[in-house]
Protein backbone atom coordinates (compact mmCIF):
# COMPACT_ATOMS: atom_id res chain seq x y z
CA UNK A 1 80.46 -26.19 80.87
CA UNK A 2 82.53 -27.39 78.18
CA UNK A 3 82.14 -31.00 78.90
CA UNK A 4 78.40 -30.37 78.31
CA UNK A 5 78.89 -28.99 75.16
CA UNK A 6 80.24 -31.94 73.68
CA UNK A 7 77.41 -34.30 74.99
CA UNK A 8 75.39 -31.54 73.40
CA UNK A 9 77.12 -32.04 70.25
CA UNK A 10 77.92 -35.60 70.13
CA UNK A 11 73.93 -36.06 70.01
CA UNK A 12 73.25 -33.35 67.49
CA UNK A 13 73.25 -36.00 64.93
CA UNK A 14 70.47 -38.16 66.37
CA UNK A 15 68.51 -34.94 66.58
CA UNK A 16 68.09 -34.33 63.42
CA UNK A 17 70.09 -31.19 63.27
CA UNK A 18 72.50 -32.19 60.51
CA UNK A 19 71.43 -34.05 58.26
CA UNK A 20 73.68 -35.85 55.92
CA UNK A 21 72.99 -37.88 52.63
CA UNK A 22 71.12 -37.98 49.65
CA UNK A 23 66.76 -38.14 50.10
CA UNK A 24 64.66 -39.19 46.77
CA UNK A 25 61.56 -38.13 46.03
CA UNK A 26 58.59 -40.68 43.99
CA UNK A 27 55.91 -38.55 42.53
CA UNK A 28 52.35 -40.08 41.56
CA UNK A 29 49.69 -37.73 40.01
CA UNK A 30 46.51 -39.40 39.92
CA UNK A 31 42.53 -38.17 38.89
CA UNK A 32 43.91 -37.15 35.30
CA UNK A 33 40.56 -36.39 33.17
CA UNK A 34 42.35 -37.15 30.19
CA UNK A 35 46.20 -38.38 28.82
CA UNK A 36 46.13 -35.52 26.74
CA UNK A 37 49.31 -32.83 27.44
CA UNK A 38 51.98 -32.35 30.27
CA UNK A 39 52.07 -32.32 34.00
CA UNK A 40 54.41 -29.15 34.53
CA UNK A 41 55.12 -28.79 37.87
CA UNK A 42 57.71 -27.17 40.63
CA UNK A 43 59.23 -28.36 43.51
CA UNK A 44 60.12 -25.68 45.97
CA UNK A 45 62.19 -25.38 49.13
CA UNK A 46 60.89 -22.08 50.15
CA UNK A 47 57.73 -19.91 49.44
CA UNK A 48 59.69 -17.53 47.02
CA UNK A 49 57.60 -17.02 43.96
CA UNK A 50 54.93 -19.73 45.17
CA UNK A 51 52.81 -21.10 43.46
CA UNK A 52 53.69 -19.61 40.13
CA UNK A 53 56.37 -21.69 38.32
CA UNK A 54 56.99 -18.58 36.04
CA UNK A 55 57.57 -16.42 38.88
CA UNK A 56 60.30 -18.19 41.09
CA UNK A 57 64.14 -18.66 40.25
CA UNK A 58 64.54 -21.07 42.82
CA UNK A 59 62.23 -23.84 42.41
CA UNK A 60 63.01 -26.88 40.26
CA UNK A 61 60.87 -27.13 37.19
CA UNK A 62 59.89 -30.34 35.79
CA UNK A 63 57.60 -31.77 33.41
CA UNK A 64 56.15 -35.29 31.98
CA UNK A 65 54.17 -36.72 29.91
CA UNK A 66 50.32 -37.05 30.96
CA UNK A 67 50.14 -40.46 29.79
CA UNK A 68 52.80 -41.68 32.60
CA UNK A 69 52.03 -39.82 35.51
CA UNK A 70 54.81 -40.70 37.51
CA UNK A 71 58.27 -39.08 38.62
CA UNK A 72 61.44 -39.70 40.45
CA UNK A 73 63.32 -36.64 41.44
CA UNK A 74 67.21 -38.16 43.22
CA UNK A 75 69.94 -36.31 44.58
CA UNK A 76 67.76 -34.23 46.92
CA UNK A 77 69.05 -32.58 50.33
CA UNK A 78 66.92 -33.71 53.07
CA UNK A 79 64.11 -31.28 54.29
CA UNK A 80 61.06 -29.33 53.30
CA UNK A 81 59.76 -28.98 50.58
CA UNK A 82 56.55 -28.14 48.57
CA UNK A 83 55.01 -29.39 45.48
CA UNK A 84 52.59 -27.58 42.65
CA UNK A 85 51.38 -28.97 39.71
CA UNK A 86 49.04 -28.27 36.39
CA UNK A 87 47.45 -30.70 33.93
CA UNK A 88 48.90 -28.75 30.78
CA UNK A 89 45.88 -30.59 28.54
CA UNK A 90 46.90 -28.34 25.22
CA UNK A 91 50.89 -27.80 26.15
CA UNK A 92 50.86 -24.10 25.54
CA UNK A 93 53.06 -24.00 28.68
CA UNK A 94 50.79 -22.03 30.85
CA UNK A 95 47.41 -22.67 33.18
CA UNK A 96 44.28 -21.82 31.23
CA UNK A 97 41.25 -19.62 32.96
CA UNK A 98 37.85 -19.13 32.07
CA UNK A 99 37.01 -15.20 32.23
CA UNK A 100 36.25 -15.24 35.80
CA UNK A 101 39.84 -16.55 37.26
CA UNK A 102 39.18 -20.37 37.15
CA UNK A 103 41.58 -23.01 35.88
CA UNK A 104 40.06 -24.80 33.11
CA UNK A 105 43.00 -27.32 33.30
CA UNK A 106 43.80 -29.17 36.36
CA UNK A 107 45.93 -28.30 39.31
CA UNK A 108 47.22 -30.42 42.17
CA UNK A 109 49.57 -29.36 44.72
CA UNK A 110 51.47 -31.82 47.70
CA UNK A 111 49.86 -33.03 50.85
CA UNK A 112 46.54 -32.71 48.38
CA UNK A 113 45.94 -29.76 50.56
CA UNK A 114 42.63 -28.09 49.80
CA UNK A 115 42.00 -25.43 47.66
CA UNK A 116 39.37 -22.85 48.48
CA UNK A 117 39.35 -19.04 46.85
CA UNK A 118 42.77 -19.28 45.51
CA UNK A 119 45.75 -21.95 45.81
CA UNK A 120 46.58 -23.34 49.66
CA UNK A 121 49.28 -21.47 51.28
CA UNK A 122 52.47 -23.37 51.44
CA UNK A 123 52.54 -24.10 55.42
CA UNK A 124 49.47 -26.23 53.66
CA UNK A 125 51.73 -28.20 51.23
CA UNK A 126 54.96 -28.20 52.53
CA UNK A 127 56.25 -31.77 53.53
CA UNK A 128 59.20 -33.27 54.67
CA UNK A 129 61.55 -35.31 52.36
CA UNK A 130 64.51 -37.81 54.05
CA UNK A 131 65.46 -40.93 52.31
CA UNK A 132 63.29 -42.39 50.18
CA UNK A 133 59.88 -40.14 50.45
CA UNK A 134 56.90 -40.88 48.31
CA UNK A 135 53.57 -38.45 47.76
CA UNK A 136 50.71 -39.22 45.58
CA UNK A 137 48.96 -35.81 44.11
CA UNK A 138 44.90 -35.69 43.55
CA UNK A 139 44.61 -33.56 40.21
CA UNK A 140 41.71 -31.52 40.59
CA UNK A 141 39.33 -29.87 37.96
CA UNK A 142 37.28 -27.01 38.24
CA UNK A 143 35.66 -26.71 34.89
């Protein structure tokens, strides 16, 4: 018994069980209507507060310039994680809606899962991050 726990154990590693190191992440927002604003976005390991950036302690908040659409997040832990993202056209901080609920400024969210009667659930846009992991986000408009 004890002899086959530590072939159990000595193979843990190649398993994927522990994972050790450092995993980047290369962001690419494309479809922006205009250059105007921020992206503001989060980066989440768990559905806590999802997708609300406002709402969640835990998720990493990050923002750049609409004119270069592009980030690099380093030092990561390897694993899941999810992605959300608005166009902030007039940087008030905040996703604009027309009276009826819809975003007048663009949203995006990893996996460029679909959005249909409210923001994909995060089993949608969760993804998997180990080394050097790249994802390319569809901005999409409404109005």
């Amino acid at each position: 018994m004890l002899k086959r726990a530590a072939i159990a154990a000595a193979f843990l590693p190649l398993l994927g069980a522990a994972p050790s190191g450092e995993a980047s992440l290369h962001l690419t927002f494309e479809g922006l209507r205009s250059q105007k604003g921020s992206i503001r976005l989060c980066l989440w390991r768990d559905s806590d507060g999802y997708p609300d950036c406002t709402r969640s302690t835990s998720a990493t908040k990050e923002t750049v310039p609409a004119s270069s659409p592009m980030l690099d997040i380093a030092g990561l832990q390897p694993g899941d994680y999810a992605v959300s993202a608005i166009h902030d056209e007039n940087d008030n901080r905040k996703l604009d809606k027309s009276f009826i609920g819809l975003p007048t400024e663009g949203v995006a969210f990893s996996n460029n899962a679909r959005i249909a009667f409210g923001p994909p659930k995060f089993e949608k846009v969760r993804f998997h991050v180990a080394g050097e992991t790249a994802q390319t986000l569809h901005m999409r408009y409404f109005l």
